[in-house]
C-alpha atoms as a PDB file:
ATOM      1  CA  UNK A   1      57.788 -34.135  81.406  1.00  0.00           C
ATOM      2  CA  UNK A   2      55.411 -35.118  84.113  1.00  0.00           C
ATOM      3  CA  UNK A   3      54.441 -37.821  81.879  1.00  0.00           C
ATOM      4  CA  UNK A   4      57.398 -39.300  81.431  1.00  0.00           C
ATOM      5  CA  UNK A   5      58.158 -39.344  85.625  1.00  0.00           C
ATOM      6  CA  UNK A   6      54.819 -41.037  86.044  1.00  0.00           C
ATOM      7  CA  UNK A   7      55.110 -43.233  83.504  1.00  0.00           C
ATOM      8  CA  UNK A   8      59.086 -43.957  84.988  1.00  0.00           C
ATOM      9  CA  UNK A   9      57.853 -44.674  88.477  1.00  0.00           C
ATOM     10  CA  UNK A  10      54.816 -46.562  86.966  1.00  0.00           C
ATOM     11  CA  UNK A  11      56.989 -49.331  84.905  1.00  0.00           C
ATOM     12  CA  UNK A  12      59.762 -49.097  87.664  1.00  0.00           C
ATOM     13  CA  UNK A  13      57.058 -50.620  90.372  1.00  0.00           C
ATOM     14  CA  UNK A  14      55.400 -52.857  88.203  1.00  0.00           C
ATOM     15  CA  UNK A  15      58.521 -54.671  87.348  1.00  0.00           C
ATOM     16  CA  UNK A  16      59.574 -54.628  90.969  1.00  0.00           C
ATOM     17  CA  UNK A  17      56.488 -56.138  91.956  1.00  0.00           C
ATOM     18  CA  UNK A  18      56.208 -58.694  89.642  1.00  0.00           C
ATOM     19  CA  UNK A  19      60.118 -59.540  90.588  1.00  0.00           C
ATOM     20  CA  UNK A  20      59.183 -60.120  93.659  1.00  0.00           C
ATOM     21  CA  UNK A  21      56.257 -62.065  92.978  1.00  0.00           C
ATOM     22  CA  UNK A  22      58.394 -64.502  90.789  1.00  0.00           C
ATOM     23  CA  UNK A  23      60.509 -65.092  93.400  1.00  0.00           C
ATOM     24  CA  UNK A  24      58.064 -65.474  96.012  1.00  0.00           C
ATOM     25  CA  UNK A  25      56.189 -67.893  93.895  1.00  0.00           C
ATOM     26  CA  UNK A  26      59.149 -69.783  92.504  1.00  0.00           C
ATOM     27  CA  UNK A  27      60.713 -70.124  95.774  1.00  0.00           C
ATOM     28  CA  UNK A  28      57.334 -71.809  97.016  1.00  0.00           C
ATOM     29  CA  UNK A  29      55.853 -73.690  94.426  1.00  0.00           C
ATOM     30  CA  UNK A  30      60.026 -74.930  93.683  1.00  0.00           C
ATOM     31  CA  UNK A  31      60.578 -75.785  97.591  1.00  0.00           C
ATOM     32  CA  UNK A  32      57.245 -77.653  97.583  1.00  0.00           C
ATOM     33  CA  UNK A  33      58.677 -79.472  94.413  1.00  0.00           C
ATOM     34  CA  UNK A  34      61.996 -80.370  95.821  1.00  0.00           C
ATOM     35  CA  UNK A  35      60.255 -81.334  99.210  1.00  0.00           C
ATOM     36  CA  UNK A  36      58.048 -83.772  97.054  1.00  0.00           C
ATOM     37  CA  UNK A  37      60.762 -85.410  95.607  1.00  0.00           C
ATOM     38  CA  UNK A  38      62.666 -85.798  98.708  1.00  0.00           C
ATOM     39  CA  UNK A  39      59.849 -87.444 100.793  1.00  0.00           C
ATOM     40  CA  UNK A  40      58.738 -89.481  97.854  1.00  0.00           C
ATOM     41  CA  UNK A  41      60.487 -92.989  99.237  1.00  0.00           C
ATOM     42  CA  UNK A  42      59.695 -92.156 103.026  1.00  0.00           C
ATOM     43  CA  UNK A  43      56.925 -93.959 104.666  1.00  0.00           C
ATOM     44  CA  UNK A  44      55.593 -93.264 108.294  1.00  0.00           C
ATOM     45  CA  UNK A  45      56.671 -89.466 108.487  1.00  0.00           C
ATOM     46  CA  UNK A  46      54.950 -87.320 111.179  1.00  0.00           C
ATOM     47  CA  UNK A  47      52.875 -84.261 110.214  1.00  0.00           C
ATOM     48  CA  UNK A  48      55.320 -81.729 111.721  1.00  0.00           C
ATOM     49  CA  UNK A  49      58.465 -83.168 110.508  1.00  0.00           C
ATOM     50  CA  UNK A  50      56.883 -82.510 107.210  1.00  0.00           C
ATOM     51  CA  UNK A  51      56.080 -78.881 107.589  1.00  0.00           C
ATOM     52  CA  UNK A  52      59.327 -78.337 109.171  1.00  0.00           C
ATOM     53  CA  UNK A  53      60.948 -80.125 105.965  1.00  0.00           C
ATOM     54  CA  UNK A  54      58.768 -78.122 103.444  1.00  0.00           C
ATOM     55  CA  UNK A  55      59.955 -74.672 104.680  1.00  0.00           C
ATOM     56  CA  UNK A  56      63.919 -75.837 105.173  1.00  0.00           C
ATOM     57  CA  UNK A  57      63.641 -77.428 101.789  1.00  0.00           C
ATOM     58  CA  UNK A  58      61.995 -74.170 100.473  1.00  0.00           C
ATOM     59  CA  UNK A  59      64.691 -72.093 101.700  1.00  0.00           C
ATOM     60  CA  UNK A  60      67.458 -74.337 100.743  1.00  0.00           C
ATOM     61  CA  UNK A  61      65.888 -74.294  97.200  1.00  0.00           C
ATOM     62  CA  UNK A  62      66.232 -70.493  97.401  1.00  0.00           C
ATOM     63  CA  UNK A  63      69.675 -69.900  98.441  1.00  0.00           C
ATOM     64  CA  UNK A  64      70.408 -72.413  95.506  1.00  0.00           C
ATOM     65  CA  UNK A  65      68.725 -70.848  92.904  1.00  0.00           C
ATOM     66  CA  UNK A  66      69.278 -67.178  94.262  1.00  0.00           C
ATOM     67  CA  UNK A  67      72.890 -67.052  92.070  1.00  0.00           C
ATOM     68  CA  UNK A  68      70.439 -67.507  89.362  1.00  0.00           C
ATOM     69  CA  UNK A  69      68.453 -64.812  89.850  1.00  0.00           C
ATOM     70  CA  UNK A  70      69.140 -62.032  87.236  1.00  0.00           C
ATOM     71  CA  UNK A  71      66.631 -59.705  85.981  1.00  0.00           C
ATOM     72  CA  UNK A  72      68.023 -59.010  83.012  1.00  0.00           C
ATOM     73  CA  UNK A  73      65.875 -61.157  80.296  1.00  0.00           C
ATOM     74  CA  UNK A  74      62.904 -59.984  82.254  1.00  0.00           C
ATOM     75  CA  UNK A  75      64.227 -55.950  82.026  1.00  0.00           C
ATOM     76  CA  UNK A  76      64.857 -56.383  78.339  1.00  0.00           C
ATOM     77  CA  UNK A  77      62.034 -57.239  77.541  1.00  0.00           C
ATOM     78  CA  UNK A  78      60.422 -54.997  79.454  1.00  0.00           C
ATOM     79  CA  UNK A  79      62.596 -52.389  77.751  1.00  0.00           C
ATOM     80  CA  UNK A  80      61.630 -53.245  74.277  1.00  0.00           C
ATOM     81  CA  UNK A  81      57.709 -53.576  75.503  1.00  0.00           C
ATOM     82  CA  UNK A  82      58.008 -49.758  76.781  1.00  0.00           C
ATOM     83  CA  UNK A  83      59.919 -48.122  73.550  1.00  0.00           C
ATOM     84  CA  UNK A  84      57.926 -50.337  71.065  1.00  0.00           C
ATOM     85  CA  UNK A  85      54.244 -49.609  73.302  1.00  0.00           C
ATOM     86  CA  UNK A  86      53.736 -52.794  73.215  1.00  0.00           C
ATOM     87  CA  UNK A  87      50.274 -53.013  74.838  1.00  0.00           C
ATOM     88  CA  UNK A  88      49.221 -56.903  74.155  1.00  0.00           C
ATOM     89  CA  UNK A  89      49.072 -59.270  77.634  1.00  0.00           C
ATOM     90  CA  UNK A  90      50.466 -61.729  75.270  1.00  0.00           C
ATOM     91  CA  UNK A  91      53.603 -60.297  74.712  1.00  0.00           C
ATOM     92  CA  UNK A  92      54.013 -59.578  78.799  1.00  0.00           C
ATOM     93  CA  UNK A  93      52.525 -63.302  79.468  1.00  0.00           C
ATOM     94  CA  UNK A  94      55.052 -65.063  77.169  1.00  0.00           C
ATOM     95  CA  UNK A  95      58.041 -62.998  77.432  1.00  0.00           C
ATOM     96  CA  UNK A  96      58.033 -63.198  81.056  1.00  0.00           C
ATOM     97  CA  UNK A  97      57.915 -67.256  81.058  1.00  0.00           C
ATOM     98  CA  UNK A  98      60.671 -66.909  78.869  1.00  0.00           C
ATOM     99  CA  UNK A  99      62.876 -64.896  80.860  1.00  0.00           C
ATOM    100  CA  UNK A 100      62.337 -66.676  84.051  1.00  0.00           C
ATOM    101  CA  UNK A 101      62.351 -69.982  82.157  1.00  0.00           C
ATOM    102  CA  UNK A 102      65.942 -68.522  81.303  1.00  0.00           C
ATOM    103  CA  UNK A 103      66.735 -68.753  84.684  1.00  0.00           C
ATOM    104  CA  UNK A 104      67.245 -72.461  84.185  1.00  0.00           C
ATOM    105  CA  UNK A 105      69.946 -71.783  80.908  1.00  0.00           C
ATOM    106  CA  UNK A 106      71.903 -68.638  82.268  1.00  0.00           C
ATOM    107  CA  UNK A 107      72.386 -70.450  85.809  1.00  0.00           C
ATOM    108  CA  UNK A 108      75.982 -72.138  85.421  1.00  0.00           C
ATOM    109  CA  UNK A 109      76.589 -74.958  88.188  1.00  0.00           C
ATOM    110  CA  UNK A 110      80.251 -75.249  89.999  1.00  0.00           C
ATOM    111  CA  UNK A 111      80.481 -78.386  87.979  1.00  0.00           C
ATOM    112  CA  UNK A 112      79.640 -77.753  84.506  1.00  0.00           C
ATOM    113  CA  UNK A 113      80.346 -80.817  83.034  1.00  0.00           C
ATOM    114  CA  UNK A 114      77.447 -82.612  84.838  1.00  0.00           C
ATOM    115  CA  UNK A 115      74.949 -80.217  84.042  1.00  0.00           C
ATOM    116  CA  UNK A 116      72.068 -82.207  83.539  1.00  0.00           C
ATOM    117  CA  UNK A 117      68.569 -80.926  81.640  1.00  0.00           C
ATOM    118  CA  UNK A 118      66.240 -79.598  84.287  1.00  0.00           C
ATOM    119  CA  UNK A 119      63.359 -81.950  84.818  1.00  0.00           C
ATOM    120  CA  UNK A 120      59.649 -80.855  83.005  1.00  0.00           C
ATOM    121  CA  UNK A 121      57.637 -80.610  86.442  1.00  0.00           C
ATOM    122  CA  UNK A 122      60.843 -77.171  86.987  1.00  0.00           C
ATOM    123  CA  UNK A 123      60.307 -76.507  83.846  1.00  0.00           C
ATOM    124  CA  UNK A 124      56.978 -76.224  83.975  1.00  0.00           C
ATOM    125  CA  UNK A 125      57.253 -73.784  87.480  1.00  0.00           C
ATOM    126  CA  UNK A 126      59.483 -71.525  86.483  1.00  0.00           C
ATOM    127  CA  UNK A 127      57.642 -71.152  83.277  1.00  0.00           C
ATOM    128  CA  UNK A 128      54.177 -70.562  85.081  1.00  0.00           C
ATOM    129  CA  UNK A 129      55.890 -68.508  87.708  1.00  0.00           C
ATOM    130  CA  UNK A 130      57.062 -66.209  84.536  1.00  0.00           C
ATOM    131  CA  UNK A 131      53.834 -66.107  82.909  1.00  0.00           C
ATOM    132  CA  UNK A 132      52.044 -64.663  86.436  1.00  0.00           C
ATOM    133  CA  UNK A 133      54.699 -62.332  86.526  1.00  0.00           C
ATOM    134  CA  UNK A 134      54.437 -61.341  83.077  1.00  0.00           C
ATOM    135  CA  UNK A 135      50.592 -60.771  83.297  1.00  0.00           C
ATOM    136  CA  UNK A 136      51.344 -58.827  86.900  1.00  0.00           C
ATOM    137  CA  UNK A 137      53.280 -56.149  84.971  1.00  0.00           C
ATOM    138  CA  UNK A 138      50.723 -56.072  82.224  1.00  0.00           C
ATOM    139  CA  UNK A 139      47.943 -55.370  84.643  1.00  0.00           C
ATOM    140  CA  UNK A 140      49.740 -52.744  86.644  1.00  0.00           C
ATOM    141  CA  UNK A 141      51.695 -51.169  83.717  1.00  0.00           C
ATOM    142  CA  UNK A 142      51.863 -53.096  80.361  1.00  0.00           C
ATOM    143  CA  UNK A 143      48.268 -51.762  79.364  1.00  0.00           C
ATOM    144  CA  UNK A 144      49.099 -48.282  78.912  1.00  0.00           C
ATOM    145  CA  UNK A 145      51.593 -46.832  77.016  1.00  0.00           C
END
């Protein structure tokens, strides 16, 4: 019985850590993306004006992608990684690209019909920003089962 509490409140704050990790890192390494990409044509700029621009960019990057923030690919597999003891960092690693990758699918924009294919530099963040998280949970509670 004790076990099974431990083991509860083990998994419950590994996955909340490794949430907030991904969202941490996706709302920084995204902002500094989307900052990139603004300032890209921009000559001249001054050195403040472009910290001031990476952290309003980085939060306006996170109120637009914060609608797109379920856990639920991320708890599934989680789920499934618990009942099947599923101890492999592998498994944690790639399943949690996927489901944050997922992000990107699941999100539905106001305007549907110009829903464009995210760009491979996102891509590429959101699926590195799943794979930390992935191996985040493994080390605190994926290794045991």
């Amino acid at each position: 019985m004790w076990y099974i509490l431990g083991r509860f409140i083990q998994v419950g704050f590994a996955f909340f850590l490794s949430c907030v990790l991904a969202v941490i890192l996706l709302t920084v390494l995204g902002g500094q993306e989307l900052a990139r990409l603004s300032l890209e044509n921009i000559q001249d700029v001054d050195a403040d004006f472009i910290v001031l621009h990476d952290v309003f960019i980085s939060f306006l990057f996170f109120t637009a992608i914060s609608p797109a923030l379920t856990f639920g690919p991320a708890l599934v597999f989680v789920i499934v990684g618990e009942v099947a003891r599923i101890t492999s960092y592998f498994y944690y690693v790639i399943t949690g690209g996927i489901s944050v990758l997922a992000l990107l699918f699941l999100f539905e924009p106001e305007n549907a019909a110009s829903f464009a294919m995210p760009s491979p530099r996102f891509m590429t963040i959101f699926a590195a920003t799943g794979f930390i998280a992935g191996f985040v949970y493994w080390l605190l509670a994926g290794r045991k089962a």
